[in-house]
N, C-alpha and C. Protein backbone atom coordinates (compact mmCIF):
# COMPACT_ATOMS: atom_id res chain seq x y z
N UNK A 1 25.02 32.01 6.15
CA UNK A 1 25.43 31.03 7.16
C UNK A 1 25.76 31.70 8.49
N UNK A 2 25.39 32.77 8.65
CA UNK A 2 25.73 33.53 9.67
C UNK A 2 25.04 33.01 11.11
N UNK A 3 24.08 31.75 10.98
CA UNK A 3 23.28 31.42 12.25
C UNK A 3 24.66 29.88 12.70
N UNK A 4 25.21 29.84 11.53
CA UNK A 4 25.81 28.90 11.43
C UNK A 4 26.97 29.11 12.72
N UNK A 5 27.56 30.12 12.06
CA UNK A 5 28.91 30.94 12.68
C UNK A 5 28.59 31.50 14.61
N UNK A 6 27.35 31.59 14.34
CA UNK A 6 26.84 32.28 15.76
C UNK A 6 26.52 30.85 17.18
N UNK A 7 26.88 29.48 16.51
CA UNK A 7 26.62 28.31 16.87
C UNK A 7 27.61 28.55 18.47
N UNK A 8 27.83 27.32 19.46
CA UNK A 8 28.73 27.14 19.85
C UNK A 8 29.29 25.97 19.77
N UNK A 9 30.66 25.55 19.56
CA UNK A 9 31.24 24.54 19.26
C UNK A 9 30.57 23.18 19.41
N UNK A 10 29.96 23.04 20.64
CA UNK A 10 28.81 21.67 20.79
C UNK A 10 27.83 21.45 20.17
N UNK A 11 27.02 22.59 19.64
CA UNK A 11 25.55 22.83 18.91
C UNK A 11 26.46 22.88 17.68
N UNK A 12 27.78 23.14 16.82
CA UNK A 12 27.89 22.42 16.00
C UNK A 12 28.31 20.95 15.45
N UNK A 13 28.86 20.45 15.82
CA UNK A 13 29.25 19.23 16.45
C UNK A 13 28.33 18.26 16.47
N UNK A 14 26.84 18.48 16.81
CA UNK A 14 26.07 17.89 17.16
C UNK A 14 24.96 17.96 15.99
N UNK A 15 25.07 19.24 15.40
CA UNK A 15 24.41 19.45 13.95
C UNK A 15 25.29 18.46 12.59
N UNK A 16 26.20 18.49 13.04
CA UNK A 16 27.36 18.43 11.93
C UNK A 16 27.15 16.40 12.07
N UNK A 17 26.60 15.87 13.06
CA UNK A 17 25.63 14.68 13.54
C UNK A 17 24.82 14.34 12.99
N UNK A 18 23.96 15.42 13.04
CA UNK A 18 22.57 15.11 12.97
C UNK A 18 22.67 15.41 11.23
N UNK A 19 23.61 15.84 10.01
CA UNK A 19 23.76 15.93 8.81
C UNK A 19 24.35 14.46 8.68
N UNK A 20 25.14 14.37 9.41
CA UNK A 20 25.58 13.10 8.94
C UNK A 20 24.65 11.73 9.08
N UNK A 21 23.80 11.55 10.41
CA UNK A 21 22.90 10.69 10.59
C UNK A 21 22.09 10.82 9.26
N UNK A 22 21.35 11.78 8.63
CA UNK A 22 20.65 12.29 7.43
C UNK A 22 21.24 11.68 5.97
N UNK A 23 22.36 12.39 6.16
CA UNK A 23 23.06 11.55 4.86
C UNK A 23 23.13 10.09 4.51
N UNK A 24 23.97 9.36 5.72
CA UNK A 24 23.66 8.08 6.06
C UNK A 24 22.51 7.78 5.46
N UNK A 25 21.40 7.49 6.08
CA UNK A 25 20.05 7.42 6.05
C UNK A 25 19.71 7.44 4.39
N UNK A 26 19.55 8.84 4.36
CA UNK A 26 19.11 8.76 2.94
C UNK A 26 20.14 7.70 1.35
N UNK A 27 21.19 7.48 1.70
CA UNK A 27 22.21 6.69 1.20
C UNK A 27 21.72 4.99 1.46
N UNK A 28 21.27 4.43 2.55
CA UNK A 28 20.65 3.62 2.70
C UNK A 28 19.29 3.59 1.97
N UNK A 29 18.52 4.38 2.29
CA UNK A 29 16.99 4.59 1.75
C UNK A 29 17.28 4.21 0.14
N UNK A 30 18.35 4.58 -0.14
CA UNK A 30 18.50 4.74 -1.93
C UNK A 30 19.00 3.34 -2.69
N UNK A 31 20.18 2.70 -1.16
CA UNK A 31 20.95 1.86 -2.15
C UNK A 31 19.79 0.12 -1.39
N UNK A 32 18.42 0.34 -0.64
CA UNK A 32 17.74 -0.85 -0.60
C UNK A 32 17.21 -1.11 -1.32
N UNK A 33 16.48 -0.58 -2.59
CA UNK A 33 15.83 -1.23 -3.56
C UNK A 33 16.70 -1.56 -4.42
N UNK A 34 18.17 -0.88 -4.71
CA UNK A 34 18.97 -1.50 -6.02
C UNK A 34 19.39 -2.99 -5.47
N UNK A 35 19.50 -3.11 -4.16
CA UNK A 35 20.20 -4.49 -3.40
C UNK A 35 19.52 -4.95 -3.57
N UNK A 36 17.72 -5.06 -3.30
CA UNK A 36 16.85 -5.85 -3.46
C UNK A 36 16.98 -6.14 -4.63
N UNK A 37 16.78 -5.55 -5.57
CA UNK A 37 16.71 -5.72 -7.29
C UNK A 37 17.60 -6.93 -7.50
N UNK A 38 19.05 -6.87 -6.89
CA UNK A 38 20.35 -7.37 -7.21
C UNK A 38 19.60 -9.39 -6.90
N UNK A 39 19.19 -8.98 -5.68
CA UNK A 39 18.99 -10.50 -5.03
C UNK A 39 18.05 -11.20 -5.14
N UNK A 40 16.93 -10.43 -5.97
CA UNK A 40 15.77 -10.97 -6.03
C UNK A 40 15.31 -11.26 -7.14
């Protein structure tokens, strides 16, 4: 993680974003077909 550590506070911040936008996302991607399933 050493590219990690070499970051500066904004470029992490903004990564630490762009993981979370990702997570999000994929959490959605996962829970639309069980919802569909549920309602349909």
């Amino acid at each position: 993680m050493k590219w990690y550590n070499d970051m500066t506070e904004q470029q992490k911040q903004s990564f630490q974003k762009v993981i979370a936008v990702c997570v999000v996302a994929s959490i959605i991607i996962l829970l639309i077909p069980i919802v569909m399933h549920f309602f349909l």
